[in-house]
N, C-alpha and C. Protein backbone atom coordinates (compact mmCIF):
# COMPACT_ATOMS: atom_id res chain seq x y z
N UNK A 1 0.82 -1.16 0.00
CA UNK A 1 0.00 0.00 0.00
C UNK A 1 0.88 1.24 0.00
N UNK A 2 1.52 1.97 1.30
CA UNK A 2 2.33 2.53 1.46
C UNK A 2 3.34 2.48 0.28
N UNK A 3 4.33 3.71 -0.40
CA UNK A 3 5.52 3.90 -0.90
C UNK A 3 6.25 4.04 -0.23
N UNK A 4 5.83 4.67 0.73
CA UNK A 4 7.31 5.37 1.85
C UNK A 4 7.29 4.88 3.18
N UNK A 5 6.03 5.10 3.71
CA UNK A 5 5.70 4.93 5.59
C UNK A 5 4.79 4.25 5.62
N UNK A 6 4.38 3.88 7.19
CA UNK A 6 3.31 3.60 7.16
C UNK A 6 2.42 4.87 8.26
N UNK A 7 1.44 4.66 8.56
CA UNK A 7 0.58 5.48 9.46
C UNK A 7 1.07 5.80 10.24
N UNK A 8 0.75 6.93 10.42
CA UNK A 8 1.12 7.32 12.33
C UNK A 8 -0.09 6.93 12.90
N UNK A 9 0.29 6.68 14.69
CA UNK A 9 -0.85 6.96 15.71
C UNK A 9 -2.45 7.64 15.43
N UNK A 10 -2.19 8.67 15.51
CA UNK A 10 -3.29 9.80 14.51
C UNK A 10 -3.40 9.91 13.63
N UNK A 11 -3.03 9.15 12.16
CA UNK A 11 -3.94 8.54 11.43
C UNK A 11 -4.79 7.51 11.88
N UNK A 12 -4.21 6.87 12.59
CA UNK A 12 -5.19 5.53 12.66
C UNK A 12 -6.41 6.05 14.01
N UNK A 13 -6.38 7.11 14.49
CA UNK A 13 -7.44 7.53 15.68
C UNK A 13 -8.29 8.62 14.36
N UNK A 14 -7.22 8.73 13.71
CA UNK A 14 -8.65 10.11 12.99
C UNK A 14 -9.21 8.97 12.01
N UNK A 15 -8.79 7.90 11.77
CA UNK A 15 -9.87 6.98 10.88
C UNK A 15 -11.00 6.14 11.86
N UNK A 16 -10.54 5.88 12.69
CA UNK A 16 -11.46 5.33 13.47
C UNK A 16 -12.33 6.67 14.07
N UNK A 17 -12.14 8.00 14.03
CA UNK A 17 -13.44 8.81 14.25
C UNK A 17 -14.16 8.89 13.23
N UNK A 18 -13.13 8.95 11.80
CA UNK A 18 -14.07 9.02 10.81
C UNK A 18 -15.14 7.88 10.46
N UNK A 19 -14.70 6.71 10.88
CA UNK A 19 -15.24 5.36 11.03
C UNK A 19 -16.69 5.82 11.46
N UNK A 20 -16.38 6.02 13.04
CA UNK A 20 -17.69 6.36 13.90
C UNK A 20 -18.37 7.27 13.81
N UNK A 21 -17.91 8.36 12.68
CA UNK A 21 -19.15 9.34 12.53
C UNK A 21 -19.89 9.51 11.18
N UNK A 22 -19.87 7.62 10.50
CA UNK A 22 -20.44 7.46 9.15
C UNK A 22 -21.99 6.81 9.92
N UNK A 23 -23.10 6.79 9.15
CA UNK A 23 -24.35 5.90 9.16
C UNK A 23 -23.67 4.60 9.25
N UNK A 24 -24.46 3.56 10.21
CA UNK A 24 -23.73 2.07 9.84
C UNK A 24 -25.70 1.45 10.07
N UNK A 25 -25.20 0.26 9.67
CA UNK A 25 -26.25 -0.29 9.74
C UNK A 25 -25.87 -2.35 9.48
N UNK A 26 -26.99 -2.32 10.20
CA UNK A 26 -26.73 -4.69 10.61
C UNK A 26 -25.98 -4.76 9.36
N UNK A 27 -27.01 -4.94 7.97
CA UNK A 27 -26.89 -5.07 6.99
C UNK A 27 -27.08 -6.96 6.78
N UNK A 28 -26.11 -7.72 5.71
CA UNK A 28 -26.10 -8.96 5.40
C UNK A 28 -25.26 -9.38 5.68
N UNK A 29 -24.11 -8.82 6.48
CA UNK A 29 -23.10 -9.58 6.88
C UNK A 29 -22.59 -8.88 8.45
N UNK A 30 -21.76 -10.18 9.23
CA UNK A 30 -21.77 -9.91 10.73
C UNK A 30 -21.30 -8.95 10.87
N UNK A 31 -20.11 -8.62 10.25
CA UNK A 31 -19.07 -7.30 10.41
C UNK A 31 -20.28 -5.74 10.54
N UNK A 32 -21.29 -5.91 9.58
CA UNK A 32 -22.12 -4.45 9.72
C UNK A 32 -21.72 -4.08 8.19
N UNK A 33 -22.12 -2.63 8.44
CA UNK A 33 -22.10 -1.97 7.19
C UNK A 33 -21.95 -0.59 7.53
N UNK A 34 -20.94 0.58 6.76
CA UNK A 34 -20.83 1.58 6.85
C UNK A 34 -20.88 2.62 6.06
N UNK A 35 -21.63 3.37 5.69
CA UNK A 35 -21.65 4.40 4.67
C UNK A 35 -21.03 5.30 4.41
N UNK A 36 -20.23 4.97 3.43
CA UNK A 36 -18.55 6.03 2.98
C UNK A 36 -19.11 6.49 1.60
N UNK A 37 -18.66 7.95 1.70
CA UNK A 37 -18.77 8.43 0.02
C UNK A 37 -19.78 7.86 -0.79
N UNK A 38 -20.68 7.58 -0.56
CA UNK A 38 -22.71 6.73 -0.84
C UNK A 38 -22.05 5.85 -1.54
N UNK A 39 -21.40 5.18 -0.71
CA UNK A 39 -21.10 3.61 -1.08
C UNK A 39 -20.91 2.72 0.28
N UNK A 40 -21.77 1.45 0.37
CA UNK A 40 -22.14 0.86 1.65
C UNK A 40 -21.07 -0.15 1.90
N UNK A 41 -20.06 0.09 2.59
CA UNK A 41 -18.35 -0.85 2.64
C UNK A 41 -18.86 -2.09 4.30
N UNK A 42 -18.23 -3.25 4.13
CA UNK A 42 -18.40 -3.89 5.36
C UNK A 42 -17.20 -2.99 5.97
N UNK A 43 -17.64 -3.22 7.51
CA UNK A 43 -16.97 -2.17 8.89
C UNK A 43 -15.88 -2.75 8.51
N UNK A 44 -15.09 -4.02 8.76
CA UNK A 44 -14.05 -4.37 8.79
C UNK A 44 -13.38 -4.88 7.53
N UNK A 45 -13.70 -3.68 6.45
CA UNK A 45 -12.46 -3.66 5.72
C UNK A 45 -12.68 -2.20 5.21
N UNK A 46 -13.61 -1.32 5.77
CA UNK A 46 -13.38 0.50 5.78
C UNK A 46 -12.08 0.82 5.94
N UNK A 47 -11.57 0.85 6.93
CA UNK A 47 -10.07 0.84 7.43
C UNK A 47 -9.33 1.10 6.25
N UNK A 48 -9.50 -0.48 5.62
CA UNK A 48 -8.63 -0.75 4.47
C UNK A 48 -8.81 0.37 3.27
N UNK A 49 -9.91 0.49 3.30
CA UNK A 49 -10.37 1.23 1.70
C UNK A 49 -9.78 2.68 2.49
N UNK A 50 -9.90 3.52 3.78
CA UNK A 50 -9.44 4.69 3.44
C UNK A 50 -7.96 4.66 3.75
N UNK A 51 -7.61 3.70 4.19
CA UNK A 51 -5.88 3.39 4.19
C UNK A 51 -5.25 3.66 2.39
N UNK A 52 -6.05 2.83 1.90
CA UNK A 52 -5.66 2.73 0.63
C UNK A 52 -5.60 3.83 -0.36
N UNK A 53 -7.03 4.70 0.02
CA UNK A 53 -7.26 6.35 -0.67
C UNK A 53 -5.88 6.82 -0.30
N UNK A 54 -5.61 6.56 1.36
CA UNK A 54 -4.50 7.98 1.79
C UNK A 54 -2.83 7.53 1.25
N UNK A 55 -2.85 6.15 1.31
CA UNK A 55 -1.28 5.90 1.41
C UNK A 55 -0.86 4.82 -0.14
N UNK A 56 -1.93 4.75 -0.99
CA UNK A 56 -1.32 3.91 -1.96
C UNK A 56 -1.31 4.73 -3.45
N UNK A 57 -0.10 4.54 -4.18
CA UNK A 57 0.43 5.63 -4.92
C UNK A 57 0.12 4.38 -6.02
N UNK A 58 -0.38 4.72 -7.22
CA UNK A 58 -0.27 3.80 -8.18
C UNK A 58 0.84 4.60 -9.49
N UNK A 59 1.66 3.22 -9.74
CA UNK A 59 1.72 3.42 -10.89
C UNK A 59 1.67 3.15 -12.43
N UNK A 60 2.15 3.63 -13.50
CA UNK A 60 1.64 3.51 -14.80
C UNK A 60 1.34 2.08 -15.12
N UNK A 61 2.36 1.16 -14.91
CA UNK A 61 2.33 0.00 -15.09
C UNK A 61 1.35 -0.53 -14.53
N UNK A 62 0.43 -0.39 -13.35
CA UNK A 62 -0.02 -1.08 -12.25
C UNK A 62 -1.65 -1.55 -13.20
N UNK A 63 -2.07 -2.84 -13.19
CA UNK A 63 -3.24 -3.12 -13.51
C UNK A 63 -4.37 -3.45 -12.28
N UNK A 64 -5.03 -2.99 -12.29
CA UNK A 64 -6.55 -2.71 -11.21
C UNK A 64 -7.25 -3.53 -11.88
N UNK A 65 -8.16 -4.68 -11.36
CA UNK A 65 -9.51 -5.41 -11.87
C UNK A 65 -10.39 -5.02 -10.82
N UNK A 66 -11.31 -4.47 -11.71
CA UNK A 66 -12.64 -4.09 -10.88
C UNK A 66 -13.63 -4.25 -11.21
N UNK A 67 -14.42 -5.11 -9.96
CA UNK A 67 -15.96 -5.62 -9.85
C UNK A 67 -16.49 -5.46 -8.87
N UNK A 68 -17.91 -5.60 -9.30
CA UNK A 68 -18.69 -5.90 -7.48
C UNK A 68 -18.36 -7.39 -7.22
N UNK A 69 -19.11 -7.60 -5.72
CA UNK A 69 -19.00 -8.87 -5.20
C UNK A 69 -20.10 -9.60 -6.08
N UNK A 70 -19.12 -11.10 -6.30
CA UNK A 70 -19.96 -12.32 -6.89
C UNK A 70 -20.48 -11.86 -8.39
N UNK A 71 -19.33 -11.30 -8.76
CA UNK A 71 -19.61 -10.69 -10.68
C UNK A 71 -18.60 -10.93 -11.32
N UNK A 72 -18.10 -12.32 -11.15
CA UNK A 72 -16.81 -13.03 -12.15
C UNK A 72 -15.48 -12.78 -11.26
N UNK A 73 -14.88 -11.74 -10.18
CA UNK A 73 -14.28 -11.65 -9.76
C UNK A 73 -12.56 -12.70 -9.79
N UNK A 74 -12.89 -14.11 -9.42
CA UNK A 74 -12.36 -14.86 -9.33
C UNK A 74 -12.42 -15.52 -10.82
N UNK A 75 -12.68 -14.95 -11.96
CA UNK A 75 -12.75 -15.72 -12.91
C UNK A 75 -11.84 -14.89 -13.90
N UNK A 76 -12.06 -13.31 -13.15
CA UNK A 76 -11.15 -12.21 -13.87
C UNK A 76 -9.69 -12.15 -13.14
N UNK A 77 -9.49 -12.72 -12.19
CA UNK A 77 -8.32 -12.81 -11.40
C UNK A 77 -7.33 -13.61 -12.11
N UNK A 78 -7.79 -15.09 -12.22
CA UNK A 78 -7.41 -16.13 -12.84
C UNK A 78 -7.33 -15.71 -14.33
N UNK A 79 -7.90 -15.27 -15.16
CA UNK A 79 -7.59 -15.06 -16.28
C UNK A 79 -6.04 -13.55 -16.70
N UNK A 80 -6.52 -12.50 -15.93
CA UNK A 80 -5.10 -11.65 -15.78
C UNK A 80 -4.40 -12.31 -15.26
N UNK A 81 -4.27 -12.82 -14.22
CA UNK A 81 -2.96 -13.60 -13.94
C UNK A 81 -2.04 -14.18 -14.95
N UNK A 82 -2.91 -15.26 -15.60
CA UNK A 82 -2.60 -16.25 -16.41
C UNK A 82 -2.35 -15.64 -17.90
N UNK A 83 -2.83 -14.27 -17.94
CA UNK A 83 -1.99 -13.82 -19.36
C UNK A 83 -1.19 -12.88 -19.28
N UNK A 84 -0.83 -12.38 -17.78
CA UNK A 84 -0.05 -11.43 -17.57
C UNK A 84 1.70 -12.77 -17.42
N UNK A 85 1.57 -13.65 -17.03
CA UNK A 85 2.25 -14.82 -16.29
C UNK A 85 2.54 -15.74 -17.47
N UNK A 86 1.80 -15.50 -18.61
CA UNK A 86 2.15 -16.32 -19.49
C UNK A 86 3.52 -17.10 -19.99
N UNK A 87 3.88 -16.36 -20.12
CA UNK A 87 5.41 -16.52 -20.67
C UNK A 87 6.51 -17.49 -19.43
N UNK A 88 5.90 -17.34 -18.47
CA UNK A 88 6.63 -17.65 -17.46
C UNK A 88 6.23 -19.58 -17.27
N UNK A 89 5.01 -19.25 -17.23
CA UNK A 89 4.13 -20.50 -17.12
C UNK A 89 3.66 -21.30 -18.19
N UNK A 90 3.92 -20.77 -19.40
CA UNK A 90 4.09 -21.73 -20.73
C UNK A 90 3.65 -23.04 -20.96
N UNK A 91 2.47 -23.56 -21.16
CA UNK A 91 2.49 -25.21 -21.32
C UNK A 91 3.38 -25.41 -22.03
N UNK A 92 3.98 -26.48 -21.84
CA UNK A 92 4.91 -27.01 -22.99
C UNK A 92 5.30 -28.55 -22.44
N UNK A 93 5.17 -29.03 -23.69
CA UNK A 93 5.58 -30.81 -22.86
C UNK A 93 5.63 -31.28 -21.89
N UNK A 94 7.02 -30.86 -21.68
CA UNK A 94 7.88 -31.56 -20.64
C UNK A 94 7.51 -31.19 -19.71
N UNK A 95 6.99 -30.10 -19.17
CA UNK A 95 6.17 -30.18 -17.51
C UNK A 95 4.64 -29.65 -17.52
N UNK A 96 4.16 -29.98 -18.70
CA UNK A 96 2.83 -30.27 -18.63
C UNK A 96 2.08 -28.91 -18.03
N UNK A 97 3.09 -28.22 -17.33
CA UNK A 97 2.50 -26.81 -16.76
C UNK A 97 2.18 -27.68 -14.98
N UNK A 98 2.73 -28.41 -15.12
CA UNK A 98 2.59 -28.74 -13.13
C UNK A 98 2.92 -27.91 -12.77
N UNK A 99 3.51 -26.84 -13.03
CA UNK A 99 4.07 -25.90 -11.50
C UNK A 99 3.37 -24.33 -11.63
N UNK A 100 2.26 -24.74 -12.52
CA UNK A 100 1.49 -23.12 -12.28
C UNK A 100 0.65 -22.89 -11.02
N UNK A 101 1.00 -21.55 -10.53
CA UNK A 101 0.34 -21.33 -9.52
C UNK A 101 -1.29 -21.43 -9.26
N UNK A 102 -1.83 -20.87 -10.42
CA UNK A 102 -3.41 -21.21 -9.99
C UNK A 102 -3.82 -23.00 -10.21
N UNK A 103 -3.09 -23.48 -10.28
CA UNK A 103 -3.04 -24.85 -9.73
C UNK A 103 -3.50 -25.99 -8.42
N UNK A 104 -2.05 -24.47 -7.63
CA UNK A 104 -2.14 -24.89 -6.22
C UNK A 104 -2.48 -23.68 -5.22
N UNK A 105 -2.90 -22.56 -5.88
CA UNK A 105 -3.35 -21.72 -5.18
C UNK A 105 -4.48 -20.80 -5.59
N UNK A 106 -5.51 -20.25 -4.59
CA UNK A 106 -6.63 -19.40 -4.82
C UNK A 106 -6.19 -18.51 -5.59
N UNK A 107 -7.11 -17.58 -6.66
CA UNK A 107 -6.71 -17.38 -7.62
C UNK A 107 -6.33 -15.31 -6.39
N UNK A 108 -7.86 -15.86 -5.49
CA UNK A 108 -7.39 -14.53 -4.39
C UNK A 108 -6.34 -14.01 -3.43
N UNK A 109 -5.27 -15.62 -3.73
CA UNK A 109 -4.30 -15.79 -2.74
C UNK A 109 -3.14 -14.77 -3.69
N UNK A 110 -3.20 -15.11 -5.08
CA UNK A 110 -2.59 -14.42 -5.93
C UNK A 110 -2.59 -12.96 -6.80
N UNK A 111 -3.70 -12.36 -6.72
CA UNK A 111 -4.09 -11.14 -6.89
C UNK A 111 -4.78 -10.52 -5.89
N UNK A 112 -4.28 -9.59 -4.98
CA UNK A 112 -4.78 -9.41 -3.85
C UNK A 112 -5.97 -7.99 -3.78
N UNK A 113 -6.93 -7.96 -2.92
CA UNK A 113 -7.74 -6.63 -3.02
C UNK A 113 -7.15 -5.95 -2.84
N UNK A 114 -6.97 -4.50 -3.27
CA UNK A 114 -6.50 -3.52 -2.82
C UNK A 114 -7.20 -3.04 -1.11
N UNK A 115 -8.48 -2.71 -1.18
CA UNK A 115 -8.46 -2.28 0.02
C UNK A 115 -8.42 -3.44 1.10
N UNK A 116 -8.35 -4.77 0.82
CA UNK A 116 -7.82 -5.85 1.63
C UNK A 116 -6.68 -5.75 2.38
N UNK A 117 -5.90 -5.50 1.31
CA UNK A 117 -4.10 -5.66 1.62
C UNK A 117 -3.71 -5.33 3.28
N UNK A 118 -4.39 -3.96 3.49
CA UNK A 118 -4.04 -3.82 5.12
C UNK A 118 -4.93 -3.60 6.08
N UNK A 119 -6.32 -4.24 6.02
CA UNK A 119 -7.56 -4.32 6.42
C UNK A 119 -7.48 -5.70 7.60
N UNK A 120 -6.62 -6.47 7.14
CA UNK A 120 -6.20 -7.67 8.49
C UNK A 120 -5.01 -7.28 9.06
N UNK A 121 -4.35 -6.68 8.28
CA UNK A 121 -2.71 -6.47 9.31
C UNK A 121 -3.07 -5.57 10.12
N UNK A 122 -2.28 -5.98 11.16
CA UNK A 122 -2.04 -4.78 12.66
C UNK A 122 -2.67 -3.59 12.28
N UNK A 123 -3.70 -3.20 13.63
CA UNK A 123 -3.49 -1.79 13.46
C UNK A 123 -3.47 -0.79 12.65
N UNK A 124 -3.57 0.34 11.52
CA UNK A 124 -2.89 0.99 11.26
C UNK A 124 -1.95 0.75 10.05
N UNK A 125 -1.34 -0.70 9.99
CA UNK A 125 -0.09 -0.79 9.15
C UNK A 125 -0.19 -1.09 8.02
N UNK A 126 0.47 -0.42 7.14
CA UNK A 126 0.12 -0.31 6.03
C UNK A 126 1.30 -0.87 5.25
N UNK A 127 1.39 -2.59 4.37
CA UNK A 127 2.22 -3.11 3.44
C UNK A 127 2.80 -2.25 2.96
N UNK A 128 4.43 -2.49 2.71
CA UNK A 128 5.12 -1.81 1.19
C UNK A 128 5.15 -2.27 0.02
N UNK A 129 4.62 -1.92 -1.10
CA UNK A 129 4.30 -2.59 -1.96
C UNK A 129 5.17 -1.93 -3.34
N UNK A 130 6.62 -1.29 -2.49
CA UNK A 130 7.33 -0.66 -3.58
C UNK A 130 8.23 -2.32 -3.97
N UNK A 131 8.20 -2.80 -3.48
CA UNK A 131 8.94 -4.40 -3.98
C UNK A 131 8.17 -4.95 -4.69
N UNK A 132 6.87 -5.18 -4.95
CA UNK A 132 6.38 -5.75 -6.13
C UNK A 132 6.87 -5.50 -7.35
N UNK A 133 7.55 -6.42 -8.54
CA UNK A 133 7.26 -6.22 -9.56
C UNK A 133 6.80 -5.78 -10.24
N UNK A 134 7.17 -4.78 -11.86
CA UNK A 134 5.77 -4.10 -12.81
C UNK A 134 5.78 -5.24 -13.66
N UNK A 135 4.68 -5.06 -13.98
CA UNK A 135 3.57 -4.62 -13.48
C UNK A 135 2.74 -5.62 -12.66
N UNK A 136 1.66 -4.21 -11.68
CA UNK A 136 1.82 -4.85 -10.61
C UNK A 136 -0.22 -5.21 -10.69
N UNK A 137 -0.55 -6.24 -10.11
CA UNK A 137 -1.51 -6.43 -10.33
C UNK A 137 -2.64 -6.95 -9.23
N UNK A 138 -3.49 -5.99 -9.41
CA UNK A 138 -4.55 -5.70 -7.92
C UNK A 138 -5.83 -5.83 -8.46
N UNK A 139 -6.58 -6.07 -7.21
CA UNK A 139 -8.21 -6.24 -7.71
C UNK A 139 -8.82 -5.37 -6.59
N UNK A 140 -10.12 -4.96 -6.81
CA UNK A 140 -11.20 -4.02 -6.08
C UNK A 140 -12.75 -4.49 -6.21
N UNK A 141 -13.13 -4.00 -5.61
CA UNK A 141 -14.47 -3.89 -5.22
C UNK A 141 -15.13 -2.39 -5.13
N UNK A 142 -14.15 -1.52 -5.06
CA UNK A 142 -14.68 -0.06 -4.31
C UNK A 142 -14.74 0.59 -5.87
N UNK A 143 -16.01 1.35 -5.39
CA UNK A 143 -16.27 1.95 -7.11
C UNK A 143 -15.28 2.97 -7.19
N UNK A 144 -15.60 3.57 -8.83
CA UNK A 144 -14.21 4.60 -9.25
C UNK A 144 -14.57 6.00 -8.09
N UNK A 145 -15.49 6.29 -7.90
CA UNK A 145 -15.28 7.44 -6.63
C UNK A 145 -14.36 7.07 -5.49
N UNK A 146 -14.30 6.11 -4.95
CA UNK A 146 -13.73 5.90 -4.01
C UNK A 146 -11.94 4.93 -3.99
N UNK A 147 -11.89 5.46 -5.51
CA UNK A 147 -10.51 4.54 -5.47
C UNK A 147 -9.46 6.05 -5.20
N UNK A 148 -8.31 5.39 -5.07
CA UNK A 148 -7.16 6.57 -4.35
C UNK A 148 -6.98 7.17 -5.57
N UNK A 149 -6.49 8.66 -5.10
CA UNK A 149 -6.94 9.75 -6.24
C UNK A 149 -5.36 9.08 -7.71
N UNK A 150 -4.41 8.56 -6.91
CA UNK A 150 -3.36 8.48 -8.04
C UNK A 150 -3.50 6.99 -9.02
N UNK A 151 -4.64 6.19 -8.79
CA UNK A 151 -5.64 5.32 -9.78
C UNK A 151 -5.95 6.32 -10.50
N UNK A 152 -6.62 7.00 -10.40
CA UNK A 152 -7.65 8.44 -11.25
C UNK A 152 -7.07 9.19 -12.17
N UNK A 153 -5.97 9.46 -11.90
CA UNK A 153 -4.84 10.38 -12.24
C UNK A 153 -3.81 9.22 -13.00
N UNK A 154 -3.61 8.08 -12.96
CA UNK A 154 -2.29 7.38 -13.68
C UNK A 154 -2.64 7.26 -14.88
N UNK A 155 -1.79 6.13 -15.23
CA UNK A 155 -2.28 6.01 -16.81
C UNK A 155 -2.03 3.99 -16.78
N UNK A 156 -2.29 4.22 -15.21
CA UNK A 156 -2.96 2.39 -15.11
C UNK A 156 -3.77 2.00 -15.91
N UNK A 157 -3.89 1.01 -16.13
CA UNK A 157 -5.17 -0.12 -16.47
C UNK A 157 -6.27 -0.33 -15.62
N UNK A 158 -7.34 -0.23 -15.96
CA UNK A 158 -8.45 -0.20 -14.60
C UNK A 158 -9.28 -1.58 -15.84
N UNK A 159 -9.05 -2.77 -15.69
CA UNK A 159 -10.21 -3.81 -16.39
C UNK A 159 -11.15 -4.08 -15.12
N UNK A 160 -12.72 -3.89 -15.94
CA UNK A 160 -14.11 -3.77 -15.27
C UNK A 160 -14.88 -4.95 -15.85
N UNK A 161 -15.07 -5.85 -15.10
CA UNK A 161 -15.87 -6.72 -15.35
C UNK A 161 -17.49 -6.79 -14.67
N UNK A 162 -18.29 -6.69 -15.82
CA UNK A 162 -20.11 -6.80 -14.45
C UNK A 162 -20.16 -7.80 -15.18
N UNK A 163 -21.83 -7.83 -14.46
CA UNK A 163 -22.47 -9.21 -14.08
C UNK A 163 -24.18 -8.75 -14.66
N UNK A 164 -25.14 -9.25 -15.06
CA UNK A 164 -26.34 -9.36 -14.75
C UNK A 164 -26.34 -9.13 -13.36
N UNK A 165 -27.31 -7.97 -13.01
CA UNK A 165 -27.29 -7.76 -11.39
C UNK A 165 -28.40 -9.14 -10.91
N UNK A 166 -29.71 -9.30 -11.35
CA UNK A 166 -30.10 -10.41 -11.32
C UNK A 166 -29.44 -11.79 -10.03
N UNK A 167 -28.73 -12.26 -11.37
CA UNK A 167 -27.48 -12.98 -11.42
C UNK A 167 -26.60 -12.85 -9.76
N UNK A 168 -26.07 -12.14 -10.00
CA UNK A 168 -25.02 -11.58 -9.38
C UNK A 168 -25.76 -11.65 -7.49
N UNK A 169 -26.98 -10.92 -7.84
CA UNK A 169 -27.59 -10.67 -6.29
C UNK A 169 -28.21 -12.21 -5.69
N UNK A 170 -28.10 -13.30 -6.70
CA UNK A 170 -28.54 -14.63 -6.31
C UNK A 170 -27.17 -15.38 -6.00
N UNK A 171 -26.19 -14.74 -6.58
CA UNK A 171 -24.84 -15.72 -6.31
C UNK A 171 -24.68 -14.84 -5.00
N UNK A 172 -25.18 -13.57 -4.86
CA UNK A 172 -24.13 -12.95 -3.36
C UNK A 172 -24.97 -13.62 -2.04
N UNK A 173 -26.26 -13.69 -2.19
CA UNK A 173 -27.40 -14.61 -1.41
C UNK A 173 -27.05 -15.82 -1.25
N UNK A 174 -26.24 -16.81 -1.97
CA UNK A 174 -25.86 -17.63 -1.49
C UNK A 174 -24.44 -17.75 -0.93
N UNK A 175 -23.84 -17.02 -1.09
CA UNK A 175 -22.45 -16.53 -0.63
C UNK A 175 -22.28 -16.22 1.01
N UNK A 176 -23.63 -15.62 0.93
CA UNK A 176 -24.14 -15.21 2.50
C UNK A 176 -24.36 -16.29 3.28
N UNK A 177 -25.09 -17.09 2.26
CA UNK A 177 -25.93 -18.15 3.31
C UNK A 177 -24.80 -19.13 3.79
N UNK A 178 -24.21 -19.42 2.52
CA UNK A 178 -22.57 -20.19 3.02
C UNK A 178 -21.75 -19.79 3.91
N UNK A 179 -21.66 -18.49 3.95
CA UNK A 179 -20.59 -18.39 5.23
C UNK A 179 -21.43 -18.31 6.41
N UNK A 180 -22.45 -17.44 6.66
CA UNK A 180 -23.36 -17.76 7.86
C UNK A 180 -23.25 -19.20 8.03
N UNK A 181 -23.47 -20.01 7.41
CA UNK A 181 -23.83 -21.42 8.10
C UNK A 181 -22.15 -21.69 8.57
N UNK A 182 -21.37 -21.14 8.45
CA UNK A 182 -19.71 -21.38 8.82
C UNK A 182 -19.08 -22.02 8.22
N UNK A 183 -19.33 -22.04 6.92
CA UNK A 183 -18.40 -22.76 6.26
C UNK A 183 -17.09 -22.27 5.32
């Protein structure tokens, strides 16, 4: 996230006021729901999304995939990956391609959310993500109002994948019902 630092103290107390002086509401999931910039974020990954506005610098190279929840997400992950990675991961004979990563790993383990990235770590702390490789490749959920102003301003790649909302609001209904039941 971070280029340079991470948060001070008072960032992380003036986000948690800003936290507490948005509308929240139960909503469909345990965490709650909070109303940022008229867009309804779960509580426990707000943090993340205004961590990400304040401290993540994009650049030119950097590719963004953006969707809502349960609108191909994991289908657009796996596919940039796999043509950004190409060359590396090559079928070819002799190893059949055994050692590609979306193989043996979630395709989410490998393209990470942006406002995820520091939404579970400690506190406050915000990843350096000047060691990644270009180009560098991230996924979202948070619409274009609410992405960090140097997304807006680069000359990144922003690929947008929807869904039939339909669709989409029957796969997130069961998405719900699956993890409620704890699985």
């Amino acid at each position: 996230m971070a280029e340079n630092s991470n948060p001070s103290y008072n960032d992380q107390q003036e986000i948690e006021e800003l936290i507490s002086s948005h509308p929240k509401q139960k909503g469909w999931h345990r965490s709650g729901l909070a109303l940022y910039r008229n867009f309804w974020y779960l509580l426990k990954l707000l943090p993340g999304v205004i961590l990400s506005q304040r401290h993540f610098t994009a650049r030119d190279s950097d590719i963004l995939l953006a969707s809502k929840p349960e609108s191909g997400t994991r289908w657009l992950k796996s596919l940039a990956f796999s043509a950004l990675y190409w060359a590396q991961f090559r079928p070819s004979e002799a190893n059949a391609n055994a050692n590609h990563p979306l193989l043996s790993s979630n395709p989410h383990a490998l393209v990470h959310f942006l406002e995820q990235k520091c939404s579970g770590q400690p506190a406050g702390h915000v990843p350096d993500l000047t060691g990644f490789a270009n180009p560098r490749l991230f996924a979202t959920h948070m619409p274009y109002d609410s992405l960090p102003e140097s997304i807006r301003w680069s000359h990144c790649r922003v690929i947008y994948i929807c869904r039939n909302l339909l669709n989409a609001g029957v796969s997130m209904w069961h998405f719900v019902a699956h993890v409620d039941a704890g699985h």
